[in-house]
PDB file of N, CA and C in Angstrom:
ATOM      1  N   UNK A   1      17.635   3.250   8.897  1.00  0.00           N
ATOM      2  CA  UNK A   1      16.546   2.310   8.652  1.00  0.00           C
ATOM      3  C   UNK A   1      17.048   1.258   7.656  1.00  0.00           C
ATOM      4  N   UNK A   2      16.852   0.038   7.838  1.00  0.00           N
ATOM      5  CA  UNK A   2      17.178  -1.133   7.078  1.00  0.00           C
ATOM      6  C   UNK A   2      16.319  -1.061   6.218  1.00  0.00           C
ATOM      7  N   UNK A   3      16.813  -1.742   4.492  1.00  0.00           N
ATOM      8  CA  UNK A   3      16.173  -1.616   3.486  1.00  0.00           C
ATOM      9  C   UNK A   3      14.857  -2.085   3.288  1.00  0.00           C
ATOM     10  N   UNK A   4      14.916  -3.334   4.234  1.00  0.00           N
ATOM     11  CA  UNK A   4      13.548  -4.100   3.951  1.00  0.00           C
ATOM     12  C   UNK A   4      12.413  -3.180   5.054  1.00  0.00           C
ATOM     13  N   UNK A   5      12.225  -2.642   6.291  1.00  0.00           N
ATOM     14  CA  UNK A   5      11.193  -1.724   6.189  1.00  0.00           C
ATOM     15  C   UNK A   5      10.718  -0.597   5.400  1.00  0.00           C
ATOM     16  N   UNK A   6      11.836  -0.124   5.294  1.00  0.00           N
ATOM     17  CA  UNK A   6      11.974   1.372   4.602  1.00  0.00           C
ATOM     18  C   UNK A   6      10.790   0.689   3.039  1.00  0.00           C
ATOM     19  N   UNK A   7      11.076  -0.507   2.444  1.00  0.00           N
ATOM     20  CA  UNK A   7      10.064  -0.484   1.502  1.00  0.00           C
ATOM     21  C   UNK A   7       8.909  -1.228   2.058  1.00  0.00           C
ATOM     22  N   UNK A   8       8.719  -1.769   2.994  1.00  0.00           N
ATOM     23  CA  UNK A   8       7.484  -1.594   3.612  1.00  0.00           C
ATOM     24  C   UNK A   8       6.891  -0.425   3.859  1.00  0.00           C
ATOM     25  N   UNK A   9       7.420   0.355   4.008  1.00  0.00           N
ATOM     26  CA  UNK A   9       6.846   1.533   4.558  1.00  0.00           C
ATOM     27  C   UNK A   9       6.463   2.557   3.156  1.00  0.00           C
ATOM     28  N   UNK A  10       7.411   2.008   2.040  1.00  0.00           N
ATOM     29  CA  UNK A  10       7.122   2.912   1.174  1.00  0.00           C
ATOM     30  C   UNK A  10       5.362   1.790   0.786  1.00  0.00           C
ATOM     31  N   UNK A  11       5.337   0.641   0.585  1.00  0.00           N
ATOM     32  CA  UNK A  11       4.365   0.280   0.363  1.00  0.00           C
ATOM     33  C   UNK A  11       2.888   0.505   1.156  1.00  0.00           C
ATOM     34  N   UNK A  12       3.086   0.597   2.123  1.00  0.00           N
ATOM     35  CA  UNK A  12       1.686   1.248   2.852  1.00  0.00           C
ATOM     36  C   UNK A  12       1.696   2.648   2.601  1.00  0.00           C
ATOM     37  N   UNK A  13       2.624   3.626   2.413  1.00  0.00           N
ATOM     38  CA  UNK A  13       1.917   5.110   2.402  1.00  0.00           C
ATOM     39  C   UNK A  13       2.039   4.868   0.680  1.00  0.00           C
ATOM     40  N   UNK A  14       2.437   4.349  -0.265  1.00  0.00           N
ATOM     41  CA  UNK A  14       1.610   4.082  -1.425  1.00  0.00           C
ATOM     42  C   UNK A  14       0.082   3.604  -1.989  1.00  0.00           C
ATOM     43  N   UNK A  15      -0.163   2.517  -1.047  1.00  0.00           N
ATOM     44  CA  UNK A  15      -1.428   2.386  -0.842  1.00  0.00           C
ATOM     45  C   UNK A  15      -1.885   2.892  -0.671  1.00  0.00           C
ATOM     46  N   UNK A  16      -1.699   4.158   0.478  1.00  0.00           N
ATOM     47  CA  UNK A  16      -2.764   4.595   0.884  1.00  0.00           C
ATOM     48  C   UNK A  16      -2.862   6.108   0.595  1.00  0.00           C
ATOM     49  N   UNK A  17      -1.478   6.892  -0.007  1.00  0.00           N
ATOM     50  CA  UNK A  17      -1.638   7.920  -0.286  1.00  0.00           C
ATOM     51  C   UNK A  17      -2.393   8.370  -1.489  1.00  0.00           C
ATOM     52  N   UNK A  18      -2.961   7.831  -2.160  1.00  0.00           N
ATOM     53  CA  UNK A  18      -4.476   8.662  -2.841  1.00  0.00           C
ATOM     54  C   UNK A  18      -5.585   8.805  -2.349  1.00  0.00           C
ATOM     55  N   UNK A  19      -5.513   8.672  -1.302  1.00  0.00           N
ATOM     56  CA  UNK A  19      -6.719   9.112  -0.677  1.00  0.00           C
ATOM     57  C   UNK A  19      -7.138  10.091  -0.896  1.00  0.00           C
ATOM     58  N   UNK A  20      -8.138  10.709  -1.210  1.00  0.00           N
ATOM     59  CA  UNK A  20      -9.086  11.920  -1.899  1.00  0.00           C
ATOM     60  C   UNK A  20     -10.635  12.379  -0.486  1.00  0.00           C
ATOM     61  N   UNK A  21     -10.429  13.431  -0.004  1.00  0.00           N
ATOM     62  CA  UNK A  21     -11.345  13.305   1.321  1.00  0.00           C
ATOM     63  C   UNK A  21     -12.810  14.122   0.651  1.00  0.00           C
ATOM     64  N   UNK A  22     -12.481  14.686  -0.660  1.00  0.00           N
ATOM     65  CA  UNK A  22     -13.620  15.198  -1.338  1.00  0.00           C
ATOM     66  C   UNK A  22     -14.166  14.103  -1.771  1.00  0.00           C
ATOM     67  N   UNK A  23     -14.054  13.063  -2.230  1.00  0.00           N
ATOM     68  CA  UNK A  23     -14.952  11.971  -2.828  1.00  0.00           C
ATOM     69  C   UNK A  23     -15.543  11.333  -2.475  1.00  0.00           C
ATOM     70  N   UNK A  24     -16.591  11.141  -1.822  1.00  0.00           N
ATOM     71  CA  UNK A  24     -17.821  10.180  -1.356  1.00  0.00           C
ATOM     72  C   UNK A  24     -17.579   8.456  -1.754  1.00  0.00           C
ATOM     73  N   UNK A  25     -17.718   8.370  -2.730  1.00  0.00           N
ATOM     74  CA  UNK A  25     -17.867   7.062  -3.134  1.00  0.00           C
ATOM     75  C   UNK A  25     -16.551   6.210  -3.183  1.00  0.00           C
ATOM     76  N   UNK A  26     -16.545   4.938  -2.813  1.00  0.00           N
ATOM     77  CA  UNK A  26     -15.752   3.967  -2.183  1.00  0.00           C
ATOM     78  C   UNK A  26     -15.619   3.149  -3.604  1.00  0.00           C
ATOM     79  N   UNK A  27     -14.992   2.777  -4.760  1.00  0.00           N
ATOM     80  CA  UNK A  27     -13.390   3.070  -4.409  1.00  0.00           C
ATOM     81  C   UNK A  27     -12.675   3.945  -4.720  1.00  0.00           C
ATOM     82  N   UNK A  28     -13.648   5.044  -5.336  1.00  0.00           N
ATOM     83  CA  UNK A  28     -13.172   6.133  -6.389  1.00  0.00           C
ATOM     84  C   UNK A  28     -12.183   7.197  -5.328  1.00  0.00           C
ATOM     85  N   UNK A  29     -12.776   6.799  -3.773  1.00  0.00           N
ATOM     86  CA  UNK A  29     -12.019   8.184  -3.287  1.00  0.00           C
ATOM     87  C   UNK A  29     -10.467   7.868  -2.933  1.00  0.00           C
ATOM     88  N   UNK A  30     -10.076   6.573  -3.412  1.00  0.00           N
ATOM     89  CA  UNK A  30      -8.724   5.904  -2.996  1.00  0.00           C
ATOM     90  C   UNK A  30      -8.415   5.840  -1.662  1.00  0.00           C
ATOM     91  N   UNK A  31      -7.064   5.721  -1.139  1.00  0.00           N
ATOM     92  CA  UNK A  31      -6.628   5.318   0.084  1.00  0.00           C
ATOM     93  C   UNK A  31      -6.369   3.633   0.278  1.00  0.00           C
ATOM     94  N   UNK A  32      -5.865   3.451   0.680  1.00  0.00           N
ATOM     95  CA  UNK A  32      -5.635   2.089   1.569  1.00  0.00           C
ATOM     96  C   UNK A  32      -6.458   1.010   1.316  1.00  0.00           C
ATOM     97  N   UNK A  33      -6.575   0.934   0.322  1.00  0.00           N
ATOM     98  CA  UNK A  33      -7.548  -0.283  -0.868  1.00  0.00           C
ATOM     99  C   UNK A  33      -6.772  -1.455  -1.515  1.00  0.00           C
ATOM    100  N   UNK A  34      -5.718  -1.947  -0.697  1.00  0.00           N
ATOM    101  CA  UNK A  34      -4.729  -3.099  -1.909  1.00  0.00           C
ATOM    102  C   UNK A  34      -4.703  -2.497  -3.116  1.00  0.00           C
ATOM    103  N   UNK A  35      -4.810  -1.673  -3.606  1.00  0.00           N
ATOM    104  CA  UNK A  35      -4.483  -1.609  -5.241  1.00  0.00           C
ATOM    105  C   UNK A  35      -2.957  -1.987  -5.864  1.00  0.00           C
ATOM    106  N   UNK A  36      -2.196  -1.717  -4.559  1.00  0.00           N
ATOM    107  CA  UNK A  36      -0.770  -1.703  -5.600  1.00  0.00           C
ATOM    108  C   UNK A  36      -0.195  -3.724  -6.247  1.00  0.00           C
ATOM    109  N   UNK A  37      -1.187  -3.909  -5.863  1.00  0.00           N
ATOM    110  CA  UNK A  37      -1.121  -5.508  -6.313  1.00  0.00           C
ATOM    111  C   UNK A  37      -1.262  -5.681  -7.680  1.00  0.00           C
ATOM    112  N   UNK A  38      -2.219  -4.952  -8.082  1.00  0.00           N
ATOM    113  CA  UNK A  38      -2.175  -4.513  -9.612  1.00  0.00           C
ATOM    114  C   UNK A  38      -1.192  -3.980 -10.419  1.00  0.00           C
ATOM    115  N   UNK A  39      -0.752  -4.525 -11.333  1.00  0.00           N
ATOM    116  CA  UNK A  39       0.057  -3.882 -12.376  1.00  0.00           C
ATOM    117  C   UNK A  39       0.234  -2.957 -12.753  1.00  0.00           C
ATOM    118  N   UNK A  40      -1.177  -2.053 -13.285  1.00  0.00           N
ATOM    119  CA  UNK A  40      -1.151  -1.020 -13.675  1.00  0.00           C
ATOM    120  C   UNK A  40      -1.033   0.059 -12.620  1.00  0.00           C
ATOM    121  N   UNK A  41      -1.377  -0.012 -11.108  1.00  0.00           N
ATOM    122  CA  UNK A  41      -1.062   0.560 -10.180  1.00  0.00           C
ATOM    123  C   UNK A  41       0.449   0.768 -10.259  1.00  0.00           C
ATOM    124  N   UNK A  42       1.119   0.183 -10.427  1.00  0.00           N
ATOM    125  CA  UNK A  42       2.503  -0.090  -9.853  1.00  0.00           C
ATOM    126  C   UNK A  42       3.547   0.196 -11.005  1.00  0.00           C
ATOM    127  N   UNK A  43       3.121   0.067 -12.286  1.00  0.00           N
ATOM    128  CA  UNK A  43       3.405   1.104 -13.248  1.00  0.00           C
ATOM    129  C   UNK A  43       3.039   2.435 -12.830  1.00  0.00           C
ATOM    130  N   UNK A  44       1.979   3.060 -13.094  1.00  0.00           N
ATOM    131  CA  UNK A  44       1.744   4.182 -12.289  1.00  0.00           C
ATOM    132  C   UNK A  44       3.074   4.888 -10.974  1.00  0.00           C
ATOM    133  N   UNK A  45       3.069   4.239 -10.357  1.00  0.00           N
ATOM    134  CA  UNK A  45       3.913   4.805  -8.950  1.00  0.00           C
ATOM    135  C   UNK A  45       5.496   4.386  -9.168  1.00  0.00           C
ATOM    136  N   UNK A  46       5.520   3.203 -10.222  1.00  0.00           N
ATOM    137  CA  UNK A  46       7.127   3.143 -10.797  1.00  0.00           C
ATOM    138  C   UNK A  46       7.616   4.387 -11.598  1.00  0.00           C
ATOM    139  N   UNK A  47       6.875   4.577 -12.577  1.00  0.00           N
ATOM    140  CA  UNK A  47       7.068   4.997 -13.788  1.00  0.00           C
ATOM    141  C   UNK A  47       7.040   6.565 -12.502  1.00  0.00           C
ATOM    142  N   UNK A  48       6.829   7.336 -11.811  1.00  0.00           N
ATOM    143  CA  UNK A  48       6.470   8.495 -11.463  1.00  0.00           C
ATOM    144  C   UNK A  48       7.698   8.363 -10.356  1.00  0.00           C
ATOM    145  N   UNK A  49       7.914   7.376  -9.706  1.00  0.00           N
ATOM    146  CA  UNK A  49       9.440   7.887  -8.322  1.00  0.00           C
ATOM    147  C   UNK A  49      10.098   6.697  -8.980  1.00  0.00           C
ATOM    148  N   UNK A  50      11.048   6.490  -9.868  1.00  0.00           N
ATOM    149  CA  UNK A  50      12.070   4.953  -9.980  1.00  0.00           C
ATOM    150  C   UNK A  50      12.563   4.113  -8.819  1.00  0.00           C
ATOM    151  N   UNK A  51      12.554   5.668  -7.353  1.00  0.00           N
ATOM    152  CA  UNK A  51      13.441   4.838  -6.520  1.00  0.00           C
ATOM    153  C   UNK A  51      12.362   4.327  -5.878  1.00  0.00           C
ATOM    154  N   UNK A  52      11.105   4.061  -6.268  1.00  0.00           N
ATOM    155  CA  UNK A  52      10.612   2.782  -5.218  1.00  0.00           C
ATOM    156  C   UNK A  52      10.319   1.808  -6.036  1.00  0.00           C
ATOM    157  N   UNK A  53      11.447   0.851  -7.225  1.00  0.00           N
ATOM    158  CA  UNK A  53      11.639   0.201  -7.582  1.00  0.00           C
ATOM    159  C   UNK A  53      10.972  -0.888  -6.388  1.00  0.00           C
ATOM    160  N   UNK A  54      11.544  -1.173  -5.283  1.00  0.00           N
ATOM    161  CA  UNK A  54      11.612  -1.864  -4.209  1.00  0.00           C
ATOM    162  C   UNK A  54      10.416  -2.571  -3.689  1.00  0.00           C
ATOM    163  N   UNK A  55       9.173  -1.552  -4.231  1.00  0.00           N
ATOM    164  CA  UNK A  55       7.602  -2.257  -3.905  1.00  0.00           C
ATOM    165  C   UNK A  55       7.087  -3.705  -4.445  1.00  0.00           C
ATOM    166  N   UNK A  56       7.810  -3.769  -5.645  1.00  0.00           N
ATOM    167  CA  UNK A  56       7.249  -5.022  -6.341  1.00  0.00           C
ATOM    168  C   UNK A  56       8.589  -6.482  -5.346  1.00  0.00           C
ATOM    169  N   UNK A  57       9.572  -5.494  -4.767  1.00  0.00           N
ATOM    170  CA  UNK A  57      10.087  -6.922  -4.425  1.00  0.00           C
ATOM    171  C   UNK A  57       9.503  -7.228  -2.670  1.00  0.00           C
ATOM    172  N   UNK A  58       8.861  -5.904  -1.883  1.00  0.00           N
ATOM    173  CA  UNK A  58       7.927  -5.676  -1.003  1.00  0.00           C
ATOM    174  C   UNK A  58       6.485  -6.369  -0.914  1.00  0.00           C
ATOM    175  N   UNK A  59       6.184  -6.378  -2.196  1.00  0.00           N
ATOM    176  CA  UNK A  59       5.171  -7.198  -2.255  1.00  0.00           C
ATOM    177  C   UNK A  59       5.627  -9.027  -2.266  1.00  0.00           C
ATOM    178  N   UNK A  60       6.683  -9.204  -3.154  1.00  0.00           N
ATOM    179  CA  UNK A  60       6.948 -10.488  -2.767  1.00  0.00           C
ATOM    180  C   UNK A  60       6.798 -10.932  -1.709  1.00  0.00           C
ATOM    181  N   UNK A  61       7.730 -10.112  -0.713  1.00  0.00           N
ATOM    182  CA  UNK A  61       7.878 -10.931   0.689  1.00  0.00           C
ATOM    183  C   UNK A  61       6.497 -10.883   1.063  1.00  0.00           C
ATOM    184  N   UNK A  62       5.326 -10.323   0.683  1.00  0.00           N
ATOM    185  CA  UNK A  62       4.157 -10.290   1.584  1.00  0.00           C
ATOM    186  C   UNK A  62       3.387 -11.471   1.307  1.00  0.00           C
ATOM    187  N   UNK A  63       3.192 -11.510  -0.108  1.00  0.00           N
ATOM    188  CA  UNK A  63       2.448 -12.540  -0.572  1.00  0.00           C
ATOM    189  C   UNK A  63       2.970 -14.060   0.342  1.00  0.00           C
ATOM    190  N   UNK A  64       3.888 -14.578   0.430  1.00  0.00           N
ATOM    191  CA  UNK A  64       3.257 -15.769   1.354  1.00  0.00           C
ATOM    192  C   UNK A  64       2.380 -15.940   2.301  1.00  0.00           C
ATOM    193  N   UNK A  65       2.770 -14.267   3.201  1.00  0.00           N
ATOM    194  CA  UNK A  65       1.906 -14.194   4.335  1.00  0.00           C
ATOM    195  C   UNK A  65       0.419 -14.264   3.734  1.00  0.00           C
ATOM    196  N   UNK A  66       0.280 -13.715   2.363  1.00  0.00           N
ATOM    197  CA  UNK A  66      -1.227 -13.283   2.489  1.00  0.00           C
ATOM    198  C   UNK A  66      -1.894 -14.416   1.855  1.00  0.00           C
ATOM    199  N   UNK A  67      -1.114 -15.624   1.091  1.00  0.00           N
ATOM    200  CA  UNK A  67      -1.574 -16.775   0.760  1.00  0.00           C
ATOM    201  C   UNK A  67      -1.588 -17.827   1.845  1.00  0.00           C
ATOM    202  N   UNK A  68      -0.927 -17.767   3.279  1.00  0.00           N
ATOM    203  CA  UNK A  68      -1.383 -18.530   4.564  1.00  0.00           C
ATOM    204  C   UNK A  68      -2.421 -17.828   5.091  1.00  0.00           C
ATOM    205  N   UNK A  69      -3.019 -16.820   5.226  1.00  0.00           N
ATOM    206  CA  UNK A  69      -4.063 -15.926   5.975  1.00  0.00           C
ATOM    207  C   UNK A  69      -4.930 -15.241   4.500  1.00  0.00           C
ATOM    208  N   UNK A  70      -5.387 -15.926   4.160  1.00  0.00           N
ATOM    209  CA  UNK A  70      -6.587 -14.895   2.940  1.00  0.00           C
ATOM    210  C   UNK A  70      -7.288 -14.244   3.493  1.00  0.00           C
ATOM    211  N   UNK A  71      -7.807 -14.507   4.688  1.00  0.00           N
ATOM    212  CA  UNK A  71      -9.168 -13.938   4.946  1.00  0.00           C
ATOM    213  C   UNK A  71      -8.391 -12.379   5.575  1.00  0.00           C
ATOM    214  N   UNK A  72      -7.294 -11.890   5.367  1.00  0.00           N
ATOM    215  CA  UNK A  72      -6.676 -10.860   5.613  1.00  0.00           C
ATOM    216  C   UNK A  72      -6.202 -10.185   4.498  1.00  0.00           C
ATOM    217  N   UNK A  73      -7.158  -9.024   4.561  1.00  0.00           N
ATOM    218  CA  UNK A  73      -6.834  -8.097   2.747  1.00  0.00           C
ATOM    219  C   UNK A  73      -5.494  -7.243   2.494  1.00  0.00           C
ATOM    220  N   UNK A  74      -5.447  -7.988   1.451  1.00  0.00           N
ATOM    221  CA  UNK A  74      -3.963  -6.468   1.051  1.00  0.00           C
ATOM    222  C   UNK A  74      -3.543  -5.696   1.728  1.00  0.00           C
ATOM    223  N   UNK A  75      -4.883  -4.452   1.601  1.00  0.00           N
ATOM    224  CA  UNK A  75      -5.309  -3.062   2.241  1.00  0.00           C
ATOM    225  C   UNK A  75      -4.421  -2.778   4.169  1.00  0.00           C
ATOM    226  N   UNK A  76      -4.968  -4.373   4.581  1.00  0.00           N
ATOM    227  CA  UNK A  76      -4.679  -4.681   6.072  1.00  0.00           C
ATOM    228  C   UNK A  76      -3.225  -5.018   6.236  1.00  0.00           C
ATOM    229  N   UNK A  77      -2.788  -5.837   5.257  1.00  0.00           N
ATOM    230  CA  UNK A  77      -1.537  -6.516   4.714  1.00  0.00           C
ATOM    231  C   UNK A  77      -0.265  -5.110   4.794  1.00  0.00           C
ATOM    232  N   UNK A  78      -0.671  -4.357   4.538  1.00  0.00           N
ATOM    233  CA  UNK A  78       0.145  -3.557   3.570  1.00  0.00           C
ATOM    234  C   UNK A  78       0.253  -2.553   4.654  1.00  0.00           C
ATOM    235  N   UNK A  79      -0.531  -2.039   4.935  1.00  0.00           N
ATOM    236  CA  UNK A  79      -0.890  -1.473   6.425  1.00  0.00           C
ATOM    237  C   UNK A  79       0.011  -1.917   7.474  1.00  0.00           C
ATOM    238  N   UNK A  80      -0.362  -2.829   7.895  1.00  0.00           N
ATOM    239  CA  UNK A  80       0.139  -3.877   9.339  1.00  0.00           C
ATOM    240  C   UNK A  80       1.768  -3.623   8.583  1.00  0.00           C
ATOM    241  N   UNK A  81       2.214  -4.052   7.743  1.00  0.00           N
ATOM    242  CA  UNK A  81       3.596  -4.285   7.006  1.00  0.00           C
ATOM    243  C   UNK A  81       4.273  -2.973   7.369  1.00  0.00           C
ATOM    244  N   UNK A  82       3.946  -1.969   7.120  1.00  0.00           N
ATOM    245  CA  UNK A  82       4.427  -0.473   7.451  1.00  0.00           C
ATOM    246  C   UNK A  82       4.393  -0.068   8.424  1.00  0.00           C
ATOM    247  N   UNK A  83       3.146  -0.291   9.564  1.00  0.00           N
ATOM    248  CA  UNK A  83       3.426  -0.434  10.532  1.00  0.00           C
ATOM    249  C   UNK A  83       4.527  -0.385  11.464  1.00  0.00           C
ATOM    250  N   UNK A  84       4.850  -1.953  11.456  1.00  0.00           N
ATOM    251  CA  UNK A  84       5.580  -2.842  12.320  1.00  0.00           C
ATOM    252  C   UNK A  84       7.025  -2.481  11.535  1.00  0.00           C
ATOM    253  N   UNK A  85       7.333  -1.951  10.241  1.00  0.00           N
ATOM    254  CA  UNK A  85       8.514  -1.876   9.654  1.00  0.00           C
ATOM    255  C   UNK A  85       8.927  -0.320  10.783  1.00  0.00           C
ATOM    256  N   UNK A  86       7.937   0.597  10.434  1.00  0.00           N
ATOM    257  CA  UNK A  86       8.223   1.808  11.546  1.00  0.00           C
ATOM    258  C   UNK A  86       8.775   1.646  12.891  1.00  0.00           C
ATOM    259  N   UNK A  87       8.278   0.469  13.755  1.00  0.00           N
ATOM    260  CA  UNK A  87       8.577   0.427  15.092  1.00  0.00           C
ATOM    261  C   UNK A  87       9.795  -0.622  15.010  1.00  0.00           C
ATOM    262  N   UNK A  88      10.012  -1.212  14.008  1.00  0.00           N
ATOM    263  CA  UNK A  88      11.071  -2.078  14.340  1.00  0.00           C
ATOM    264  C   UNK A  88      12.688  -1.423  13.636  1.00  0.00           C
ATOM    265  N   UNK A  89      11.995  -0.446  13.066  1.00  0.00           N
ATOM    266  CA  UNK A  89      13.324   0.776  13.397  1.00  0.00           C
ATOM    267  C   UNK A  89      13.166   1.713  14.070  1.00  0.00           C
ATOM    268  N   UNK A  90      12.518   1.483  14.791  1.00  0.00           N
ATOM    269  CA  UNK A  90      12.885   2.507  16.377  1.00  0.00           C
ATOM    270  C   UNK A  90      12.027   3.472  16.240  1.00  0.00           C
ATOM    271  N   UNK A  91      10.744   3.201  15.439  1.00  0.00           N
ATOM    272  CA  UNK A  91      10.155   4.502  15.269  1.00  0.00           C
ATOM    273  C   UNK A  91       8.853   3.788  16.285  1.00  0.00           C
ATOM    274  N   UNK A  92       7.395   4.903  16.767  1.00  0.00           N
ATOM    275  CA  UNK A  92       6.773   4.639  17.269  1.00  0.00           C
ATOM    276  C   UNK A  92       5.819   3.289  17.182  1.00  0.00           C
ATOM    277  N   UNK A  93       5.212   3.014  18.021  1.00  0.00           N
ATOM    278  CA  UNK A  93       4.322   2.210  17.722  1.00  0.00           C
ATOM    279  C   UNK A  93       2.965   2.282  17.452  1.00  0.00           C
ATOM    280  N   UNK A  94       2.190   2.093  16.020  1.00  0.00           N
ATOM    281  CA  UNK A  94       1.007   2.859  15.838  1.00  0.00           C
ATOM    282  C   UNK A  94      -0.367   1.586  16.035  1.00  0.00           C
ATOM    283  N   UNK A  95      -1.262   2.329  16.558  1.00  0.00           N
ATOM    284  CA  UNK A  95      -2.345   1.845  16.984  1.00  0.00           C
ATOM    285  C   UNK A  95      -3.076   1.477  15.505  1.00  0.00           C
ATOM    286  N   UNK A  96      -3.388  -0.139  15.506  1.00  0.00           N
ATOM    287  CA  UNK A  96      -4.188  -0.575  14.281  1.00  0.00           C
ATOM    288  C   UNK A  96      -5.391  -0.787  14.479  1.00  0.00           C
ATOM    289  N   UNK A  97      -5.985  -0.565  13.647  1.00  0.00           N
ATOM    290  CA  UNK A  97      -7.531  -1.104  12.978  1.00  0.00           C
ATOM    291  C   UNK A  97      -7.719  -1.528  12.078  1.00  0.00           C
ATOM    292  N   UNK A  98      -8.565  -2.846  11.790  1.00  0.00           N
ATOM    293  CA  UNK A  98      -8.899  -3.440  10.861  1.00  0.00           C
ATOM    294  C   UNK A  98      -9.732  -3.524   9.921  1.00  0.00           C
ATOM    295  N   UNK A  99      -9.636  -4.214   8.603  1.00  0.00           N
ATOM    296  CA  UNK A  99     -11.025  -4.063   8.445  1.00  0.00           C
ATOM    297  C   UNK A  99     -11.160  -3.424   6.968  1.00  0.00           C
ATOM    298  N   UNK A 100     -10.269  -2.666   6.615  1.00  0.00           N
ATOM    299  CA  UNK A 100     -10.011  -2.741   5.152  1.00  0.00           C
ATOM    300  C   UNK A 100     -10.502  -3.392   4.156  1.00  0.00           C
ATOM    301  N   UNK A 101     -11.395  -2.665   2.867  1.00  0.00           N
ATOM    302  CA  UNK A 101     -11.896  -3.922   2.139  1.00  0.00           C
ATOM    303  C   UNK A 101     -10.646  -3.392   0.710  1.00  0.00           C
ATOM    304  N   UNK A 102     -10.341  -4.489   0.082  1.00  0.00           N
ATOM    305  CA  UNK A 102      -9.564  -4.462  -1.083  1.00  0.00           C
ATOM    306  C   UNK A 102     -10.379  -4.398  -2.527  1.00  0.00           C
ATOM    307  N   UNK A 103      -9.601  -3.381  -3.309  1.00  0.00           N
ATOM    308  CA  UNK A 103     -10.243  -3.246  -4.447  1.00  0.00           C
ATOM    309  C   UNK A 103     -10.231  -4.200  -5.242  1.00  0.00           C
ATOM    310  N   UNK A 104     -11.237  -5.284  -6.121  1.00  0.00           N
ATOM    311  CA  UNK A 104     -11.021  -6.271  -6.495  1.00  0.00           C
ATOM    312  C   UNK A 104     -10.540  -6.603  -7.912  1.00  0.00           C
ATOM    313  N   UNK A 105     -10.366  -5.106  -8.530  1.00  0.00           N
ATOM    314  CA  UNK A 105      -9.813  -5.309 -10.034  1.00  0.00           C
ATOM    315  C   UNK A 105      -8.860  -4.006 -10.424  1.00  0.00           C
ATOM    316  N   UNK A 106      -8.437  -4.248 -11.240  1.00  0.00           N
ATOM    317  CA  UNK A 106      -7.594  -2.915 -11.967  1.00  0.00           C
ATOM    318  C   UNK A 106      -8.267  -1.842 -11.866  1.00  0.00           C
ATOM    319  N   UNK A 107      -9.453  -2.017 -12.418  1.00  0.00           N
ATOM    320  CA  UNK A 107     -10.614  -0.627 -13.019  1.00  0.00           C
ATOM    321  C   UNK A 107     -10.388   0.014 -11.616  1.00  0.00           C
ATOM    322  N   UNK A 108     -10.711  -0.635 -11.037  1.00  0.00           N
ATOM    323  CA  UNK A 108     -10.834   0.888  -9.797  1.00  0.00           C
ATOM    324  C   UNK A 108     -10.030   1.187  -8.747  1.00  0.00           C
ATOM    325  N   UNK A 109      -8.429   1.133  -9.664  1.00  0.00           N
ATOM    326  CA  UNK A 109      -7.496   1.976  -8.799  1.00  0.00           C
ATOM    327  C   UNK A 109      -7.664   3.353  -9.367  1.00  0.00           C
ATOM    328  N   UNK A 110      -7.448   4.017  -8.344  1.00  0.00           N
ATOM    329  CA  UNK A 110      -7.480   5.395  -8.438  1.00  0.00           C
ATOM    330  C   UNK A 110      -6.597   5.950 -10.003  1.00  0.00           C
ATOM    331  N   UNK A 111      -7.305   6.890 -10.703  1.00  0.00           N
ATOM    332  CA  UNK A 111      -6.287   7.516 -11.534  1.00  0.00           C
ATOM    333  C   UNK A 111      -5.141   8.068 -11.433  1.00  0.00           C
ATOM    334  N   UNK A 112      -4.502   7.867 -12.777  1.00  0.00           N
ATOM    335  CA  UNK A 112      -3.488   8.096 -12.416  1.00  0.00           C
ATOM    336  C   UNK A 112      -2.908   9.874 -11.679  1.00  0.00           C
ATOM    337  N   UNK A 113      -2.018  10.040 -11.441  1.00  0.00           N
ATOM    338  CA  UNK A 113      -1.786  11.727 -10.766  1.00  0.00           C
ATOM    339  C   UNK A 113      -2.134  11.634  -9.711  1.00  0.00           C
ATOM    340  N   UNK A 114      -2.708  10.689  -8.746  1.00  0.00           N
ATOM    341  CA  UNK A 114      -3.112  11.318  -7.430  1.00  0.00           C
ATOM    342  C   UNK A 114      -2.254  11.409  -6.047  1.00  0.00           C
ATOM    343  N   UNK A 115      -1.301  10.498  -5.983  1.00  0.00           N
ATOM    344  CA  UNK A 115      -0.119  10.910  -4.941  1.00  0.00           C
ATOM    345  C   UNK A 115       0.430  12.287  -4.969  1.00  0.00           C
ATOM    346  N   UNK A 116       0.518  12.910  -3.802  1.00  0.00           N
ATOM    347  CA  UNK A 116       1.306  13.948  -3.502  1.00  0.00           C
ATOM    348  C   UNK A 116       2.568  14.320  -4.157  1.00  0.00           C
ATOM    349  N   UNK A 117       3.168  15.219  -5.405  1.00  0.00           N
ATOM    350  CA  UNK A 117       4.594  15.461  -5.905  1.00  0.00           C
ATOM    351  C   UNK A 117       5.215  15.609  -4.814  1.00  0.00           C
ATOM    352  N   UNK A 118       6.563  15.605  -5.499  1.00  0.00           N
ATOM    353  CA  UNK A 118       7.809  15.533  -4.616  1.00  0.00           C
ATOM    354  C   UNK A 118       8.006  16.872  -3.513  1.00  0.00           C
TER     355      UNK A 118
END
């Protein structure tokens, strides 16, 4: 796998791996919410694996896309990005849905600890 999916890919199952299926309430139960756009997110998930250094330069490449298309959230961004990084190394092709709403501030990324250990 070439470097530049492989951190796409780390960036969508970052996004979306806090997902919490006990928690009712939206944004507390995490998952696939843009959060890692945030700083303190991304401290969080730096400071805990070093080797996905690579997200903050993952996010670079995204942000143009997502400053020509706004009306397309992070959440979708980040998603679609991992995606298409999977199939364009030979891995399957996964069926999308849209529609993702993005968390709109720091406060409510998920706490810290909630990704799966190594």
């Amino acid at each position: 796998m070439r470097p530049f999916p492989l951190k796409q890919v780390r960036l969508g199952w970052h996004d979306a791996g806090t997902y919490n299926k006990n928690i009712e309430e939206w944004p507390l139960r995490g998952g696939a919410n843009g959060n890692l756009r945030f700083e303190i997110e991304l401290k969080q998930t730096l400071s805990a694996q070093s080797s996905f250094s690579g997200l903050v330069n993952a996010l670079k490449l995204l942000q143009p896309i997502k400053d020509k298309y706004s009306g397309v959230t992070y959440a979708d961004l980040f998603q679609f990005a991992s995606a298409t990084a999977m199939e364009e190394a030979g891995g399957p092709k996964f069926p999308m849905k849209y529609g993702r709403v993005d968390v709109s501030e720091p406060e409510q990324c998920p706490e810290e600890g909630r990704l799966p250990g190594k």
